[in-house]
C-alpha atoms as a PDB file:
ATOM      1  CA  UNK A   1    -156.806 -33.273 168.899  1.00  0.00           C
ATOM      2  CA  UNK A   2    -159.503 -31.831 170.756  1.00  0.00           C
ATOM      3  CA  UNK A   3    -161.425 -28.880 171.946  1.00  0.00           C
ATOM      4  CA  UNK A   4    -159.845 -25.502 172.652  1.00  0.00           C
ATOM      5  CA  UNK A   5    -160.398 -22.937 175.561  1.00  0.00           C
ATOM      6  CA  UNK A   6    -159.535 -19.255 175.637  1.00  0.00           C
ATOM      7  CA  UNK A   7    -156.487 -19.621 177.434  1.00  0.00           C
ATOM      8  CA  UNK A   8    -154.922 -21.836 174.415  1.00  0.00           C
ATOM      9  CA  UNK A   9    -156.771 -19.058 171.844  1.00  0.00           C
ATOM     10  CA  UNK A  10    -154.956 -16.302 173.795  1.00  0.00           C
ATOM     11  CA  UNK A  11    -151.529 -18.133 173.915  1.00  0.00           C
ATOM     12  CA  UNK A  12    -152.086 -18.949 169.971  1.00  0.00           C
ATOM     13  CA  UNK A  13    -152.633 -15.100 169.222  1.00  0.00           C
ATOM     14  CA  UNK A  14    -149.816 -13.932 170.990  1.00  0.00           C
ATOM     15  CA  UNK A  15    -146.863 -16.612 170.258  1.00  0.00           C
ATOM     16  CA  UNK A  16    -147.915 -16.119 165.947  1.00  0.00           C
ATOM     17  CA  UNK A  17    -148.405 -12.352 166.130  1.00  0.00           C
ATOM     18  CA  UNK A  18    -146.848 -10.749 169.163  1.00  0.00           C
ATOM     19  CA  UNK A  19    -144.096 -12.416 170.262  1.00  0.00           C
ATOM     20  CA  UNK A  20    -144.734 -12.934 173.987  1.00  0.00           C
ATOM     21  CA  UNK A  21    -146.280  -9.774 174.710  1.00  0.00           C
ATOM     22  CA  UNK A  22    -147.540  -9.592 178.468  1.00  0.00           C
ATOM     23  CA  UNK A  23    -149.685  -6.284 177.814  1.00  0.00           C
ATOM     24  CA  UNK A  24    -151.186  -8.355 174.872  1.00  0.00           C
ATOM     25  CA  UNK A  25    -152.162 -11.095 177.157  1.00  0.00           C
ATOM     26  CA  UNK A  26    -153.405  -9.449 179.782  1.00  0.00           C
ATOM     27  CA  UNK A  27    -155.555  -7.015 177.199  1.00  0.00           C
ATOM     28  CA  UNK A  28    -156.978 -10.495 175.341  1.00  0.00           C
ATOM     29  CA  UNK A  29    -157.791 -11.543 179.035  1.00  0.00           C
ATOM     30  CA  UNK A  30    -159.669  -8.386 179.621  1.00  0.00           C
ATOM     31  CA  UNK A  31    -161.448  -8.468 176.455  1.00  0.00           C
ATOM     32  CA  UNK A  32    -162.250 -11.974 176.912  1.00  0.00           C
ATOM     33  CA  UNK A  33    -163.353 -12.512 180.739  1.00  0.00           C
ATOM     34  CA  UNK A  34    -165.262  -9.733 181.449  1.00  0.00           C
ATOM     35  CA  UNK A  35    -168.862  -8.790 180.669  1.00  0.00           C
ATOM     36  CA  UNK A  36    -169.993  -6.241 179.222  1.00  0.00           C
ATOM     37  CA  UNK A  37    -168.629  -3.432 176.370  1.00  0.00           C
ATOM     38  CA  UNK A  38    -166.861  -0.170 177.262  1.00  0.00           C
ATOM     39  CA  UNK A  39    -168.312   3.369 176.671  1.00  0.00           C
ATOM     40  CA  UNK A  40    -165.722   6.278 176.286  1.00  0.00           C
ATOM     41  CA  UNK A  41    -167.303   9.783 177.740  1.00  0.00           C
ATOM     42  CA  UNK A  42    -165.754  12.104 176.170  1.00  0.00           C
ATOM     43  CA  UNK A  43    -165.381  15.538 177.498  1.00  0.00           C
ATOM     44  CA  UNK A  44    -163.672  18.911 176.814  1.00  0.00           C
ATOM     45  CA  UNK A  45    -161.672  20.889 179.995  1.00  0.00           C
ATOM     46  CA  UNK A  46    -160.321  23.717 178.159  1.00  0.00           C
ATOM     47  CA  UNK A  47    -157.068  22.654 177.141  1.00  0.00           C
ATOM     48  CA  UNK A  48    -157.558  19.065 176.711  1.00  0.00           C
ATOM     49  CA  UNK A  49    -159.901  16.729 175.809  1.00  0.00           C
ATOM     50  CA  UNK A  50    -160.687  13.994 179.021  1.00  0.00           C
ATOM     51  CA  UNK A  51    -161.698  10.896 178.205  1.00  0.00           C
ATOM     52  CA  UNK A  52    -163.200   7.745 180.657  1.00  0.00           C
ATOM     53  CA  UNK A  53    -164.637   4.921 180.290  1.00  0.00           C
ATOM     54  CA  UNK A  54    -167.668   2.649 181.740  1.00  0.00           C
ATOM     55  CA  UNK A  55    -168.939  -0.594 181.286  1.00  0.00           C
ATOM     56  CA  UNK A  56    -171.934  -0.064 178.619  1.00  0.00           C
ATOM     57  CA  UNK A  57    -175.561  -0.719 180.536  1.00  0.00           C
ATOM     58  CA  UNK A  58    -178.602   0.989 181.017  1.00  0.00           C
ATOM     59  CA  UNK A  59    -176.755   2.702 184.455  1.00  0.00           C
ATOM     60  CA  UNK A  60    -173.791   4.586 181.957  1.00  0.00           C
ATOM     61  CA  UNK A  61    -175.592   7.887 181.905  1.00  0.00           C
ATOM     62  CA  UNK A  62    -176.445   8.295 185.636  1.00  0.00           C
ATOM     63  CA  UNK A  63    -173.310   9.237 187.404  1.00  0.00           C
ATOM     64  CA  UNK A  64    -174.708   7.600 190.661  1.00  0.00           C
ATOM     65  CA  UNK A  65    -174.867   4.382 189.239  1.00  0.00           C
ATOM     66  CA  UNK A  66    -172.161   4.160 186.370  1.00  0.00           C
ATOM     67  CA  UNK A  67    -169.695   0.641 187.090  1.00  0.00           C
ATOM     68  CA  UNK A  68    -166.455   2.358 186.953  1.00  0.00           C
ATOM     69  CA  UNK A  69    -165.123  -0.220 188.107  1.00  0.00           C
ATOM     70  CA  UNK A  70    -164.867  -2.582 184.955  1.00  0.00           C
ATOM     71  CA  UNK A  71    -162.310  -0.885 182.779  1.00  0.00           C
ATOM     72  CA  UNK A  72    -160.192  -2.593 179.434  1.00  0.00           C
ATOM     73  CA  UNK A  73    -157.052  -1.698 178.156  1.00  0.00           C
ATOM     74  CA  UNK A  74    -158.455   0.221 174.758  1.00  0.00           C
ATOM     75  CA  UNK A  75    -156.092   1.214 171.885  1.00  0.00           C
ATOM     76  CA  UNK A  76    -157.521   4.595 170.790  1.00  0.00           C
ATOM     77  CA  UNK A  77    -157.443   6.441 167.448  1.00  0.00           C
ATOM     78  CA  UNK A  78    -158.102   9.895 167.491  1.00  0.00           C
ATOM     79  CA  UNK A  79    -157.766  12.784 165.170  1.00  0.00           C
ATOM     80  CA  UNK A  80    -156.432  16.800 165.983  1.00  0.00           C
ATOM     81  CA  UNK A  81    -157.180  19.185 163.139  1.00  0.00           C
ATOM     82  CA  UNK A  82    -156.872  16.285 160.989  1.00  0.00           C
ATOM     83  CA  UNK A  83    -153.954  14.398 161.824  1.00  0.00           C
ATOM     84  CA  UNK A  84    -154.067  11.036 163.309  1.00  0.00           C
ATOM     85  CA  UNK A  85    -152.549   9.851 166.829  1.00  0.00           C
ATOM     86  CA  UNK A  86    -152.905   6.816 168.588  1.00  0.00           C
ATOM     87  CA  UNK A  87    -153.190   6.233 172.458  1.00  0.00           C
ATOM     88  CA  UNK A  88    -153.803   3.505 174.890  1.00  0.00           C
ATOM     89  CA  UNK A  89    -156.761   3.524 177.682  1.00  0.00           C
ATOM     90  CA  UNK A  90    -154.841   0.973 180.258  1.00  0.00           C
ATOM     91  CA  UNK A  91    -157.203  -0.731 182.269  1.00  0.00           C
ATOM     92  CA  UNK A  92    -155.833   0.720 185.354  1.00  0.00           C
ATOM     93  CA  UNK A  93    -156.108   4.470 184.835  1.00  0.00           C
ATOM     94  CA  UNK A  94    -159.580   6.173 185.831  1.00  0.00           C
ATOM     95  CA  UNK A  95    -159.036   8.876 182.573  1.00  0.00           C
ATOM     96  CA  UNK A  96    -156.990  10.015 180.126  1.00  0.00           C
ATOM     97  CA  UNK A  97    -156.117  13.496 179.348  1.00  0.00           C
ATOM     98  CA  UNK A  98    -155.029  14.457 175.397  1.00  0.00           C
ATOM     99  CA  UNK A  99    -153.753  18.237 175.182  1.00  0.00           C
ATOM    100  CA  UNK A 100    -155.326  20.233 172.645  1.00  0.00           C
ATOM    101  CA  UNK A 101    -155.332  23.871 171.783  1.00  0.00           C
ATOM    102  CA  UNK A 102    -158.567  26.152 172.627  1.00  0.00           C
ATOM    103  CA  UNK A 103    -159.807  26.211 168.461  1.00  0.00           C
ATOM    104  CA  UNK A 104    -158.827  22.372 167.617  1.00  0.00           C
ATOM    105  CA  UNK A 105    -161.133  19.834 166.432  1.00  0.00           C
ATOM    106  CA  UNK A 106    -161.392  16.598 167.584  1.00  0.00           C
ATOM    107  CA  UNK A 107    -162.165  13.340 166.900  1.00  0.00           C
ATOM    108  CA  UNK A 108    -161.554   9.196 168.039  1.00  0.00           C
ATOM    109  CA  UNK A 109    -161.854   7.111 165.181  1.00  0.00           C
ATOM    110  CA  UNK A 110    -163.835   4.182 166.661  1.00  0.00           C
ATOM    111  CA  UNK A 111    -163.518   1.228 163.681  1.00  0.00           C
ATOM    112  CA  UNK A 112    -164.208  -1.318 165.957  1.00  0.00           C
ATOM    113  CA  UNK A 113    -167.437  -0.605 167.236  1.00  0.00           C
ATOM    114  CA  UNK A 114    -168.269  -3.598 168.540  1.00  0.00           C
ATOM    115  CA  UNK A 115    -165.221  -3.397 171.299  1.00  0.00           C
ATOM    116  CA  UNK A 116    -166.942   0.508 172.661  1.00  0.00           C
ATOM    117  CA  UNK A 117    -168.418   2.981 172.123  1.00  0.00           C
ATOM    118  CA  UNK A 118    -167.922   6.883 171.711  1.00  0.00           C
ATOM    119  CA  UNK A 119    -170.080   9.193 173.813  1.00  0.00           C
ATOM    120  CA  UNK A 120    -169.110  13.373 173.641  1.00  0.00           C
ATOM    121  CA  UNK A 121    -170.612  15.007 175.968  1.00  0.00           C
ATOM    122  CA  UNK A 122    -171.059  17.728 174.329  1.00  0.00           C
ATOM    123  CA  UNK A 123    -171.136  16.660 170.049  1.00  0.00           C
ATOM    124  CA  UNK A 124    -170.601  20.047 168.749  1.00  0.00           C
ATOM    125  CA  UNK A 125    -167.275  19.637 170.215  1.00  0.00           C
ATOM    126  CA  UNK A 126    -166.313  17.212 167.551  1.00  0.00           C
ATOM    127  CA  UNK A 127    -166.038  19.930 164.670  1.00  0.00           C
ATOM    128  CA  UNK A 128    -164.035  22.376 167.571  1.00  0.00           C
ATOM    129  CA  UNK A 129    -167.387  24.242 168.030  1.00  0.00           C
ATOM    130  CA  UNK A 130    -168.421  24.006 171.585  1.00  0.00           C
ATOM    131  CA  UNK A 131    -167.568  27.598 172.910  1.00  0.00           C
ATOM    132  CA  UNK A 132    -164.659  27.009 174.910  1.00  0.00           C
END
């Protein structure tokens, strides 16, 4: 016996519950070796709802000096006029785009707030209200 490391934690979690799961392993990785905690910005280009992320510091509001450059894979619950989907932000992809109709509401379910969080850009969006 003797002391673990996160490469044995990461094998552990994904032999018992995923099988052998590359995306799985590389998301643990993510989660595990890099600093920080993502911020979604959330923003509304009539039609769809655009969504990228930052690494969470002092610098995430100033467009000038916002790390864009640390991303995570982030599975993403989100609600249209009340019915739940589910998405994945890959690491790799600068933004995601969801479609939504001019009058929907919209909302990501964030239950694990200590992986990100939710920014909208503009909040009244949230109950479909932001005049677009």
């Amino acid at each position: 016996f003797g002391n673990g490391d996160s490469e044995m934690m990461i094998g552990y979690f994904v032999r018992e519950f995923y099988g052998d799961n590359k995306t799985f392993q590389k998301m643990l990785r993510e989660w595990i070796y890099q600093p920080g905690k993502a911020i979604l910005f959330v923003s509304r280009e009539k039609a769809e709802i655009i969504i990228t992320q930052s690494r969470f510091h002092s610098t995430a509001f100033n467009d000038e000096l916002r790390d864009i450059d640390t991303r995570w894979t982030i599975p993403i619950s989100y609600t249209v006029n009340g019915i739940r989907n589910s998405s994945a932000f890959r690491s790799r992809d600068h933004s995601i785009s969801i479609p939504i109709n001019d009058n929907s509401s919209f909302s990501i379910d964030a239950p694990y707030g200590q992986l990100y969080s939710v920014y909208f850009t503009n909040p009244r969006m949230i109950l479909g209200d932001d005049g677009k």
